[in-house]
N, C-alpha and C. Protein backbone atom coordinates (compact mmCIF):
# COMPACT_ATOMS: atom_id res chain seq x y z
N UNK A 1 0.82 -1.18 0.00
CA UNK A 1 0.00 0.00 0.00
C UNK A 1 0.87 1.25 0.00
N UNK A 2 2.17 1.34 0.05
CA UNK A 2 3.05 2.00 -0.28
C UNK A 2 2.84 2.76 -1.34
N UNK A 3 2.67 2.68 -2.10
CA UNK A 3 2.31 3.47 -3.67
C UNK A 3 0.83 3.99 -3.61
N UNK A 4 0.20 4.18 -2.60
CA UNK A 4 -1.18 4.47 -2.68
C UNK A 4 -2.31 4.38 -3.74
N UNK A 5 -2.46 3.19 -4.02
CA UNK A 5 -3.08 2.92 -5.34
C UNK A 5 -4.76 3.01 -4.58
N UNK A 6 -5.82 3.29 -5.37
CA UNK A 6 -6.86 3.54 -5.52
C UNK A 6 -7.41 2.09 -5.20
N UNK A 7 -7.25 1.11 -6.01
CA UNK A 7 -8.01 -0.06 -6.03
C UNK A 7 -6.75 -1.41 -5.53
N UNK A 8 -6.96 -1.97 -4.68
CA UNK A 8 -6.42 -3.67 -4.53
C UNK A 8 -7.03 -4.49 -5.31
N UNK A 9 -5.79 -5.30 -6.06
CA UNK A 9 -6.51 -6.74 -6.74
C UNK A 9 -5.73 -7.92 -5.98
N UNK A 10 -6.20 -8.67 -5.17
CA UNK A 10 -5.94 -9.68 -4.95
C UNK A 10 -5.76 -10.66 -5.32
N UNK A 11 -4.84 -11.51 -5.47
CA UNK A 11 -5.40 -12.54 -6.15
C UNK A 11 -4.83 -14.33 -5.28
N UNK A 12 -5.87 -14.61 -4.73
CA UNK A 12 -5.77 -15.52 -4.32
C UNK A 12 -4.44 -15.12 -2.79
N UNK A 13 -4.92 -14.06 -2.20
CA UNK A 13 -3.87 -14.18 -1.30
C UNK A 13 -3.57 -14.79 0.12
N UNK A 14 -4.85 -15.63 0.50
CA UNK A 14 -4.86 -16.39 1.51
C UNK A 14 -4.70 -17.80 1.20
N UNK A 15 -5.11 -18.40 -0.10
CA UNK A 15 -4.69 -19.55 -0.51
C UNK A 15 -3.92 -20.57 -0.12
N UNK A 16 -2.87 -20.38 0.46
CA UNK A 16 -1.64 -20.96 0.67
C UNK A 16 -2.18 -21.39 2.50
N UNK A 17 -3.18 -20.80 2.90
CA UNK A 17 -3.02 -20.54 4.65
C UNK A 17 -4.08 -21.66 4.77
N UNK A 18 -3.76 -21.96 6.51
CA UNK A 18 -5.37 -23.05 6.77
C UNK A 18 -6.31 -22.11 7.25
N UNK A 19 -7.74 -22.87 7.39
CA UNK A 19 -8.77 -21.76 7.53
C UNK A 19 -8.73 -21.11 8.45
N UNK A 20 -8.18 -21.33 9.50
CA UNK A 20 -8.45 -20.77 10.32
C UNK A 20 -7.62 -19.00 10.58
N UNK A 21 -6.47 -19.22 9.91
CA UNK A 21 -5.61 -17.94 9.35
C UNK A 21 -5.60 -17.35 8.53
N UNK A 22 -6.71 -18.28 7.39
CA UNK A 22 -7.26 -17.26 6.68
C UNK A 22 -8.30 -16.49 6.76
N UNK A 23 -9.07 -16.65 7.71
CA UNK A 23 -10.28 -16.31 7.87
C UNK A 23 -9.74 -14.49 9.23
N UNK A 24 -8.80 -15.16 9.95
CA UNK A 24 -8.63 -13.84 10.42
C UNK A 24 -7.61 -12.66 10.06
N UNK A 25 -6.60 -13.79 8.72
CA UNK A 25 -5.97 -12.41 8.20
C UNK A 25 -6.97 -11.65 6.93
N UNK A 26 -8.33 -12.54 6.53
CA UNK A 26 -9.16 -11.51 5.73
C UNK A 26 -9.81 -10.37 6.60
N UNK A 27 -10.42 -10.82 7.76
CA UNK A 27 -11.13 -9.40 8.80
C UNK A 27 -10.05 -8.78 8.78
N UNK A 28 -8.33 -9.21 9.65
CA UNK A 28 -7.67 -7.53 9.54
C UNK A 28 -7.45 -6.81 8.31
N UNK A 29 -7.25 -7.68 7.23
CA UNK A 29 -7.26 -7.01 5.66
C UNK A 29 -8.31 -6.10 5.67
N UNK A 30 -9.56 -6.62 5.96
CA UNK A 30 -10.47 -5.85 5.35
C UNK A 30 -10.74 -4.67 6.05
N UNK A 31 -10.25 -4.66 7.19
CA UNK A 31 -10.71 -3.40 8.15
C UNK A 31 -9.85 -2.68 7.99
N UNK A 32 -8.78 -3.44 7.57
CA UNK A 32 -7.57 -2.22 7.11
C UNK A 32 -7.72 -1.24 5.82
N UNK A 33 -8.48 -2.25 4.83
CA UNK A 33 -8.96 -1.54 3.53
C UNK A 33 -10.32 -0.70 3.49
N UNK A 34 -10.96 -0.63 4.75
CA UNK A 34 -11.97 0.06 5.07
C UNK A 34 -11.44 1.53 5.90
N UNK A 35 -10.68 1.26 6.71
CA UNK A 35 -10.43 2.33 7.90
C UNK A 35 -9.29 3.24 6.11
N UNK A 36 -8.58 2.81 5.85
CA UNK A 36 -7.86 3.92 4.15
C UNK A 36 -8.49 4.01 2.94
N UNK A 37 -10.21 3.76 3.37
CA UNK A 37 -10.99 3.52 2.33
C UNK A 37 -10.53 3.42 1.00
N UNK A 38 -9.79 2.07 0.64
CA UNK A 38 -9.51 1.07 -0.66
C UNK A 38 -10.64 0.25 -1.10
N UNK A 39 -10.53 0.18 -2.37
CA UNK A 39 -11.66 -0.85 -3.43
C UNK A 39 -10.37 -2.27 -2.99
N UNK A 40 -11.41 -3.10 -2.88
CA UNK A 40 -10.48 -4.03 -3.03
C UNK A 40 -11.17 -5.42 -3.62
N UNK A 41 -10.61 -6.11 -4.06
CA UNK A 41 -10.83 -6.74 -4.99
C UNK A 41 -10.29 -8.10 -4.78
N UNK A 42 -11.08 -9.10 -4.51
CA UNK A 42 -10.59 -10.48 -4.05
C UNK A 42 -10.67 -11.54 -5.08
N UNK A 43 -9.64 -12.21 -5.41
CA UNK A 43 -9.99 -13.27 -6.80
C UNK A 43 -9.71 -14.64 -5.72
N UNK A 44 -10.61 -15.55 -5.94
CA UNK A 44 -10.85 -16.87 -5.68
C UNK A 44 -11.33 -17.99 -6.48
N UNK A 45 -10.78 -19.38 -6.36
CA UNK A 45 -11.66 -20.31 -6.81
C UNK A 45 -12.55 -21.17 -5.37
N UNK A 46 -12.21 -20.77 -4.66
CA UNK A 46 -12.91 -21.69 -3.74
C UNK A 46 -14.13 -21.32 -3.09
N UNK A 47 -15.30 -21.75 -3.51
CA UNK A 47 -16.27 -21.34 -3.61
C UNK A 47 -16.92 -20.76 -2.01
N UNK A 48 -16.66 -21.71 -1.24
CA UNK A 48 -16.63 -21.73 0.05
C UNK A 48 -16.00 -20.52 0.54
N UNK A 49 -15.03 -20.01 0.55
CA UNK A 49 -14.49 -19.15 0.76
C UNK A 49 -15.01 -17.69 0.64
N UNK A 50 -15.43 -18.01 -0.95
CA UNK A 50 -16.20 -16.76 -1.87
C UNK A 50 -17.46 -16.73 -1.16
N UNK A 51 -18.36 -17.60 -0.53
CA UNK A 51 -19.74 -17.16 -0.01
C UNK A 51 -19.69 -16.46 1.19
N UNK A 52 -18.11 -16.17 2.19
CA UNK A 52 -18.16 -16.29 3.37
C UNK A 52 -17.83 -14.49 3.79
């Protein structure tokens, strides 16, 4: 976030983690991209993931 870009594209960046670390490094992500009001943009295949 160094370069202050307007929009985040993610792509697949919890992937690699088990659920349980992914699930709480998406809340601090996201509150982080809320509190510097960023678009952000999450790419997934796992559907499960995507409904949550």
């Amino acid at each position: 976030m160094a370069a202050d870009p307007e929009i985040l594209l993610m792509d697949e960046p919890f992937s690699a983690l088990d659920p349980l670390i992914r699930r709480q490094l998406q809340a601090q992500f996201l509150e982080l991209s809320r509190l510097v009001k960023r678009t952000t943009i999450f790419i997934t295949h796992d559907l499960e993931h995507n409904l949550t």
